[in-house]
Structures are given as structure tokens and as C-alpha cells.
N, C-alpha and C. Protein backbone atom coordinates (compact mmCIF):
# COMPACT_ATOMS: atom_id res chain seq x y z
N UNK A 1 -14.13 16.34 -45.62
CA UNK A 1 -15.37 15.91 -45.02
C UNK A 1 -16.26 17.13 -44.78
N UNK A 2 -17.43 17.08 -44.92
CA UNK A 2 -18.70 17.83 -44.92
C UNK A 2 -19.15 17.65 -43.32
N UNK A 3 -19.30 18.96 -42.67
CA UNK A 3 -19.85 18.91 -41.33
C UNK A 3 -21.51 18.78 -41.94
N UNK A 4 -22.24 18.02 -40.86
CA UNK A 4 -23.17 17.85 -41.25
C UNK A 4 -24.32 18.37 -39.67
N UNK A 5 -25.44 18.09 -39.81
CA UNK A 5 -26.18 18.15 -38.57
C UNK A 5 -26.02 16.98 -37.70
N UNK A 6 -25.64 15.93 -38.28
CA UNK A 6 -25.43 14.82 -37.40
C UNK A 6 -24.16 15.00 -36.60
N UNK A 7 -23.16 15.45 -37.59
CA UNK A 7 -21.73 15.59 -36.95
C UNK A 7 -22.09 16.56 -36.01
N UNK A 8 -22.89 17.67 -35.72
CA UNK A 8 -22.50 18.80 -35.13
C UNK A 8 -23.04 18.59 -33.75
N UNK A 9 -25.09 17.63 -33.99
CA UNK A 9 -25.26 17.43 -32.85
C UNK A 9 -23.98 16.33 -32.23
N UNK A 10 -23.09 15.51 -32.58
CA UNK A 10 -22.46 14.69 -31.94
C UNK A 10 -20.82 15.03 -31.39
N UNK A 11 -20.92 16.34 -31.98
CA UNK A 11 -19.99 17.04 -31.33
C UNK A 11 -20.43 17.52 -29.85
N UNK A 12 -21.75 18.23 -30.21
CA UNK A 12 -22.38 19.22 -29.11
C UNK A 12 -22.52 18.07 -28.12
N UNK A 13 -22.49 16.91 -28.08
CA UNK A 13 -22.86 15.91 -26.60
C UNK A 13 -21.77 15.72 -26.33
N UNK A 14 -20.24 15.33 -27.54
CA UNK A 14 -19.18 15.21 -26.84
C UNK A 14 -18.40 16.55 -25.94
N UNK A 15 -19.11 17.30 -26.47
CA UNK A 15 -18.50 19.00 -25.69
C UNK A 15 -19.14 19.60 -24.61
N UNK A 16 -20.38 19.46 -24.35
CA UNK A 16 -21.09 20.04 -23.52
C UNK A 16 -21.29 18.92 -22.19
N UNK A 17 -21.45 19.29 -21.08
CA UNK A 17 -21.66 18.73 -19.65
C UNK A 17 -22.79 18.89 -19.28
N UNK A 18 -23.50 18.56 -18.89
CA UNK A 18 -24.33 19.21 -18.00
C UNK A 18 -24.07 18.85 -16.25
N UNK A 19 -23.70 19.74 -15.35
CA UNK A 19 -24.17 19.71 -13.71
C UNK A 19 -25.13 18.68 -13.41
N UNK A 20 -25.09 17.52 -12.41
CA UNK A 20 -25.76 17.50 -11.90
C UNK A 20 -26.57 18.08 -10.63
N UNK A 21 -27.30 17.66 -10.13
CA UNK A 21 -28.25 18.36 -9.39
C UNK A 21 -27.78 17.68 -7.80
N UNK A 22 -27.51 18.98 -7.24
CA UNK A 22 -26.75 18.92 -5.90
C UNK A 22 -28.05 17.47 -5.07
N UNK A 23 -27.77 16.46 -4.53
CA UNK A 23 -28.30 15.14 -3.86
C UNK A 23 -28.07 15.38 -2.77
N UNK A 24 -26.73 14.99 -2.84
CA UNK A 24 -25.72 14.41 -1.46
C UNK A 24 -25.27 16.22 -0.67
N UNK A 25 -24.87 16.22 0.24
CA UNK A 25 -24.63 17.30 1.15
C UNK A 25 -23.06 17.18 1.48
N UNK A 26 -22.42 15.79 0.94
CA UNK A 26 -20.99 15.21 0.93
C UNK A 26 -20.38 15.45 -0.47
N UNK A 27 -19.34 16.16 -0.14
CA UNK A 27 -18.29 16.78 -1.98
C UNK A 27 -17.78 15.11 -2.19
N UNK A 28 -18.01 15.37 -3.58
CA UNK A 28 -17.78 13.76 -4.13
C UNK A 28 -15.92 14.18 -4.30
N UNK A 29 -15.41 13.03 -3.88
CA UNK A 29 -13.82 12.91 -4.29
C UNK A 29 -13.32 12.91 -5.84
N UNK A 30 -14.39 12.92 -6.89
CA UNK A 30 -14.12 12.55 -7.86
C UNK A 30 -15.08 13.97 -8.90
N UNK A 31 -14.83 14.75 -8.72
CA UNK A 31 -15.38 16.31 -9.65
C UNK A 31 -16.19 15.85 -11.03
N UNK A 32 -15.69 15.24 -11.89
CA UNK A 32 -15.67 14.22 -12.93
C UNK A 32 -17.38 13.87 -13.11
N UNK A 33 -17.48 13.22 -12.06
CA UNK A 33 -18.56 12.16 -11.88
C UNK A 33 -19.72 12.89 -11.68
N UNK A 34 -19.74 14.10 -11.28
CA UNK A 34 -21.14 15.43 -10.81
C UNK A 34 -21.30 15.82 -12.29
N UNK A 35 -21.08 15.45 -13.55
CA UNK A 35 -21.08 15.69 -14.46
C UNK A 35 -21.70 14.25 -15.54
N UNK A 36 -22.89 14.97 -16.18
CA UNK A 36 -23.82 14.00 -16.84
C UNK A 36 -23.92 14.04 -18.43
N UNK A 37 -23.86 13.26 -19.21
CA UNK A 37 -23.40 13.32 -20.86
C UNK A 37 -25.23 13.92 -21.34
N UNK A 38 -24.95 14.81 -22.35
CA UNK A 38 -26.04 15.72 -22.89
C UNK A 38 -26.86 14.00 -23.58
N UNK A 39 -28.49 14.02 -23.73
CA UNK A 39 -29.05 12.60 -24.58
C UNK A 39 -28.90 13.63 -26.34
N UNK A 40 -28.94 12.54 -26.56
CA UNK A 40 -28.97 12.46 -28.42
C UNK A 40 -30.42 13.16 -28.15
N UNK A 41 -31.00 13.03 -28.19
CA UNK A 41 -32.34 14.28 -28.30
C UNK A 41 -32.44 15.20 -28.07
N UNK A 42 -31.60 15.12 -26.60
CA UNK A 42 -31.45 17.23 -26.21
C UNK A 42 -30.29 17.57 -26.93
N UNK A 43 -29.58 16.98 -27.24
CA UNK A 43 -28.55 17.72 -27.97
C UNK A 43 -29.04 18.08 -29.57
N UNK A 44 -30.32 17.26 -29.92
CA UNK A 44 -30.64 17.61 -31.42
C UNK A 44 -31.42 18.39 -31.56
N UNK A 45 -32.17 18.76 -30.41
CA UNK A 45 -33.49 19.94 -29.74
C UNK A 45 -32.48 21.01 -29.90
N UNK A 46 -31.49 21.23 -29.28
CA UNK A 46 -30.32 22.31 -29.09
C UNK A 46 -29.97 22.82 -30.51
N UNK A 47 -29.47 22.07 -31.19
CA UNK A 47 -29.04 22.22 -32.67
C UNK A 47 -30.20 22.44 -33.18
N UNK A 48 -30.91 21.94 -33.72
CA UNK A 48 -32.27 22.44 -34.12
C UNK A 48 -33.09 23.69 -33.90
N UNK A 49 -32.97 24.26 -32.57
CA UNK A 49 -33.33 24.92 -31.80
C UNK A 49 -32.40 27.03 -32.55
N UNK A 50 -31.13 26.05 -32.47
CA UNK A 50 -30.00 27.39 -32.88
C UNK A 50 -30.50 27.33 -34.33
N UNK A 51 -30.42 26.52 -35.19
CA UNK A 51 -30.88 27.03 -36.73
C UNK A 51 -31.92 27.46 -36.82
N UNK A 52 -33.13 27.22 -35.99
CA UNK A 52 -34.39 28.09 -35.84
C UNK A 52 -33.78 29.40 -35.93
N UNK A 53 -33.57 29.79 -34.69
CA UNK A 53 -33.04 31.09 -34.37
C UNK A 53 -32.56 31.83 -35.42
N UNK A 54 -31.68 31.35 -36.23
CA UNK A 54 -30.45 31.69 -37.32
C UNK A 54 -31.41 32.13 -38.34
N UNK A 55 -32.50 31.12 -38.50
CA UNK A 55 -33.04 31.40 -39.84
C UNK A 55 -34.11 32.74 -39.62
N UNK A 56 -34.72 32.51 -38.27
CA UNK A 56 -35.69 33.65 -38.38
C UNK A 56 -35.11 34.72 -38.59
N UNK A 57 -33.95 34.86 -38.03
CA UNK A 57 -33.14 36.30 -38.00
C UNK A 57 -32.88 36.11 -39.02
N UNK A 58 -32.78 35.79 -39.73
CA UNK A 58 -32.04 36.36 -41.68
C UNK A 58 -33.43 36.51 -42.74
N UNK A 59 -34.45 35.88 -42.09
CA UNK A 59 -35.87 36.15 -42.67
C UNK A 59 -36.17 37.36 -42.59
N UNK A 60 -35.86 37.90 -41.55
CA UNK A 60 -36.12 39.19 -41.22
C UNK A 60 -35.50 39.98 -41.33
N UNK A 61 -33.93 40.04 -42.38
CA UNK A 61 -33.32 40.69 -42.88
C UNK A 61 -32.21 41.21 -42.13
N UNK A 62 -31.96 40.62 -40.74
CA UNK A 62 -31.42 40.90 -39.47
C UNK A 62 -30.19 40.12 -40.08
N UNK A 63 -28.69 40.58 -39.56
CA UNK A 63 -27.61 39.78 -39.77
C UNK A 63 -27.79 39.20 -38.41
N UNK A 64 -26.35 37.70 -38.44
CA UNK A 64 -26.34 37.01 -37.59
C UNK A 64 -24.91 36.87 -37.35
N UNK A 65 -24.09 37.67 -35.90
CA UNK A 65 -22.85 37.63 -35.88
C UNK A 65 -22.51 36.73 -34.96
N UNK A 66 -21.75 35.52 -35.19
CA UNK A 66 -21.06 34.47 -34.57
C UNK A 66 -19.89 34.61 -34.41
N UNK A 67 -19.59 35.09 -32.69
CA UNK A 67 -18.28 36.24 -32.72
C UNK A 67 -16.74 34.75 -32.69
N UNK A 68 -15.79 35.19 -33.21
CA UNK A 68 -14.63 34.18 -33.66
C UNK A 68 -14.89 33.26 -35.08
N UNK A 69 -16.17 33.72 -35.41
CA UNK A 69 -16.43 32.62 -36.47
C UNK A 69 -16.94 33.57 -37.82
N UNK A 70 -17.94 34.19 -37.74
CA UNK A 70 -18.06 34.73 -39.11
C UNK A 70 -19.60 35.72 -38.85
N UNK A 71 -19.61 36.49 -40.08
CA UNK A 71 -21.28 37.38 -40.03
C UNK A 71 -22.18 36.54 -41.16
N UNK A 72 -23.22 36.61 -41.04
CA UNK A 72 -24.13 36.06 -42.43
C UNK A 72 -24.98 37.39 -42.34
N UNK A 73 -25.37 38.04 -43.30
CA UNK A 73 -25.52 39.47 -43.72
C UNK A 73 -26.71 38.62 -45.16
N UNK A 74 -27.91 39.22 -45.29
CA UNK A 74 -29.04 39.75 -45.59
C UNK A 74 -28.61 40.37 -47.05
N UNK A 75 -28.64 39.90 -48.29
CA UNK A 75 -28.37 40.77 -49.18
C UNK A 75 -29.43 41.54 -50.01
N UNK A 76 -29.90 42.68 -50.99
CA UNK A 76 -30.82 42.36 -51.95
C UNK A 76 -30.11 42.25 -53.32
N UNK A 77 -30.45 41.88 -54.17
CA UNK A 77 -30.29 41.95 -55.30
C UNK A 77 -31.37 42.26 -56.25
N UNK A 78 -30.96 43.32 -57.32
CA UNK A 78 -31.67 43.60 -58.19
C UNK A 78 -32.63 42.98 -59.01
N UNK A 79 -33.78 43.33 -60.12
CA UNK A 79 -33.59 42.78 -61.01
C UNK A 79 -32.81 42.72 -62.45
N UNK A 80 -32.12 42.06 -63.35
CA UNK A 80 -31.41 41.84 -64.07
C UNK A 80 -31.80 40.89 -65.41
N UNK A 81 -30.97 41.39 -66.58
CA UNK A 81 -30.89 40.71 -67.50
C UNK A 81 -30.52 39.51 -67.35
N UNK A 82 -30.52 38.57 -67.91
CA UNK A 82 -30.04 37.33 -67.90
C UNK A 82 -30.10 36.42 -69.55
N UNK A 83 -29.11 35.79 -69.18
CA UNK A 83 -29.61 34.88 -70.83
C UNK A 83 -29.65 33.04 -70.48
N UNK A 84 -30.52 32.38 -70.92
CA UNK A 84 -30.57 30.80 -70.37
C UNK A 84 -29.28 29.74 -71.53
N UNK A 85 -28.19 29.68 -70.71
CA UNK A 85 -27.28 29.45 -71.50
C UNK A 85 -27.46 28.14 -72.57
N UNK A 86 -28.68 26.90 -72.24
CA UNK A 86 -28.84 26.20 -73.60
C UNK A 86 -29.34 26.78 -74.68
N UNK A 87 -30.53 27.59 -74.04
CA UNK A 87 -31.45 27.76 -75.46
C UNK A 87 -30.50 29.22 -75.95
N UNK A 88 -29.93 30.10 -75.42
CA UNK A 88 -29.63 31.65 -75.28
C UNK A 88 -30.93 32.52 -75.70
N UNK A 89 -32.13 32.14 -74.96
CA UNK A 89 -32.94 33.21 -74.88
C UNK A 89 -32.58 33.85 -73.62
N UNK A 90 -33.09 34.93 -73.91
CA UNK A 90 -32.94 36.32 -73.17
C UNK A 90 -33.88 36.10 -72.05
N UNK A 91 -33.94 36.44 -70.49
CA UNK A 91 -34.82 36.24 -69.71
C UNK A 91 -34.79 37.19 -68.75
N UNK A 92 -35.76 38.13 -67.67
CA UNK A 92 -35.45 38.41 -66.71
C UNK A 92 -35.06 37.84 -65.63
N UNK A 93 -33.92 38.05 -64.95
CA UNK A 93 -33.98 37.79 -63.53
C UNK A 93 -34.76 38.41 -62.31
N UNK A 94 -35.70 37.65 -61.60
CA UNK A 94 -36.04 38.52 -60.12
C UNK A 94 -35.58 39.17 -59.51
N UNK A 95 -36.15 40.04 -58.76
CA UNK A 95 -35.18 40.57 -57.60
C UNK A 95 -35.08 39.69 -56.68
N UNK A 96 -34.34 39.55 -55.71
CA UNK A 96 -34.63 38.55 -54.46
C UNK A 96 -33.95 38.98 -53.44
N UNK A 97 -33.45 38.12 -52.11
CA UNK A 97 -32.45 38.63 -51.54
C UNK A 97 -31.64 37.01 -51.34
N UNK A 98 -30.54 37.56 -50.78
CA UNK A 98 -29.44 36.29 -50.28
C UNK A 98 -28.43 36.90 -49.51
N UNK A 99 -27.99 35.57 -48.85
CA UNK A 99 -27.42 35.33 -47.74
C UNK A 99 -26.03 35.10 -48.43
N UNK A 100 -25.10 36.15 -47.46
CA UNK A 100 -23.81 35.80 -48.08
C UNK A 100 -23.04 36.09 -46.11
N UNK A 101 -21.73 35.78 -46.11
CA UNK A 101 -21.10 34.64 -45.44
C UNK A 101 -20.27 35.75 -45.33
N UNK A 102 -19.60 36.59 -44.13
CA UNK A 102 -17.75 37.07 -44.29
C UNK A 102 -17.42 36.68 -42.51
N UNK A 103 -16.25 36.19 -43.29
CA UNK A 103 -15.84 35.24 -41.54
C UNK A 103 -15.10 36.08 -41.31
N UNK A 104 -14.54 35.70 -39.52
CA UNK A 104 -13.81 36.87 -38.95
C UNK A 104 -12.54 36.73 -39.00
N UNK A 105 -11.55 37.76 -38.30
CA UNK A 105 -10.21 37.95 -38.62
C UNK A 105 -9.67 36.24 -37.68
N UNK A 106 -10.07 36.26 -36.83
CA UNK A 106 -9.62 35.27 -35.84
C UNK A 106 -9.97 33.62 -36.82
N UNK A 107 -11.00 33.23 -37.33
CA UNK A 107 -11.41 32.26 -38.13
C UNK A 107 -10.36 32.35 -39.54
N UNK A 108 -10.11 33.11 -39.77
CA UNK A 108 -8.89 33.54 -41.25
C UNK A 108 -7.56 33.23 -40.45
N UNK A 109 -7.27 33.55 -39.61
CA UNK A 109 -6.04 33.54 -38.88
C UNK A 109 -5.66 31.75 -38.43
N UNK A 110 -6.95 31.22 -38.12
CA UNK A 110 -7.03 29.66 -37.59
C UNK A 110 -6.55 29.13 -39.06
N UNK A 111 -7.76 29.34 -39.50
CA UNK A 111 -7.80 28.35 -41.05
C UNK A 111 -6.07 28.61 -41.77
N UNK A 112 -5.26 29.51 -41.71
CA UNK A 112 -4.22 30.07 -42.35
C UNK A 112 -2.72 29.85 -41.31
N UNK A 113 -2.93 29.16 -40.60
CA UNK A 113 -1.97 29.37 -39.67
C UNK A 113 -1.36 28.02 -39.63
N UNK A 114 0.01 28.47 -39.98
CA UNK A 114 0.81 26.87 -40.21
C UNK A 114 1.08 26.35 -39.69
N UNK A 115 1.31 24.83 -39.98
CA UNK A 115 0.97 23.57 -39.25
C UNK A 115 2.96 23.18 -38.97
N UNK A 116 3.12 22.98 -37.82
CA UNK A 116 4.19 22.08 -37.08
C UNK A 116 4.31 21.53 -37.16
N UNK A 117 5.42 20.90 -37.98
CA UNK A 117 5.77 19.37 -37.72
C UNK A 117 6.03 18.24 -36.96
């Protein structure tokens, strides 16, 4: 299965709490209940909000380190020969840049770590 933006905001409401806002001057017997479920909108403002972030910083050539999880690092690449494999004419390639991905030791260690029967 493909994480998607839908899956992630619907993670982020099942994971996140928010406090409510002190009312009563009496401690509720029940801890639980001072606690309010994130709406499907703020949680998609939130998500939305972090890929903003993500993208400006790699626009700007800035890496983006997501500590336990991975770096996304700013690449350039040259320009280059190339050949267009139906016709095999010869073509230049652009220079450009791209985004490439190295996850961390702790994320390698999760993904690799064997499962109990």
C-alpha cells in the first residue's frame, strides 16, 4: 500500500490530541476526556502546511533533515549526452537539479529488523 496525503492527514488526527482549554477549576476524574480529536481540516492545514515548508526548503537548495527518518539533499546535475531510445537520435540533456532521498541508520535498522513469531 501507497501512503498517501489522505492516509497521512488521517493518521495525524488519529495521533495527535489536542488539550483542552482549562473551564472548570475541578480536576476531571477521567484525564482522557480534557483531550479533543484534531477536525479533518486542521489536520489537512497541518499536512499541507509541512509540505509547504519541505518544498520551499529544497527550492532553495537547502536540505531537509527528518531526524529517525531520512535527509532529502538538493542535487545538481550536469549537462549530458543522451540518445532518445525509439528514434536513437542523439540529444542534449539539461542541466537541472534533483532531489534525492538517504534515510537514517535508525529507519534502516526498523525497516530490517526481524519479525517474531
Amino acid at each position: 500500500m501507497t501512503l498517501t496525503k489522505t492516509n497521512l492527514v488521517k493518521g495525524v488526527r488519529e495521533e495527535v490530541r489536542l488539550k483542552k482549554r482549562k473551564g472548570e477549576k475541578q480536576q476531571s476524574l477521567f484525564p482522557e476526556f480534557d483531550y479533543e480529536i484534531l477536525s479533518q481540516k486542521r489536520a489537512t492545514e497541518l499536512v499541507g502546511a509541512m509540505f509547504e515548508i519541505i518544498k520551499k526548503s529544497l527550492v532553495k537548495g537547502e536540505g531537509v533533515l527528518i531526524t529517525g527518518f531520512g535527509k532529502f539533499q538538493v542535487k545538481f546535475k550536469w549537462a549530458r549526452k543522451g540518445r532518445n531510445p525509439q528514434t536513437g537520435e542523439n540529444i542534449i540533456l539539461d542541466s537541472r537539479r534533483i532531489v534525492s532521498f538517504q534515510y537514517s541508520p535508525k529507519l534502516k535498522e526498523k525497516m530490517n529488523k526481524p519479525k517474531n513469531p
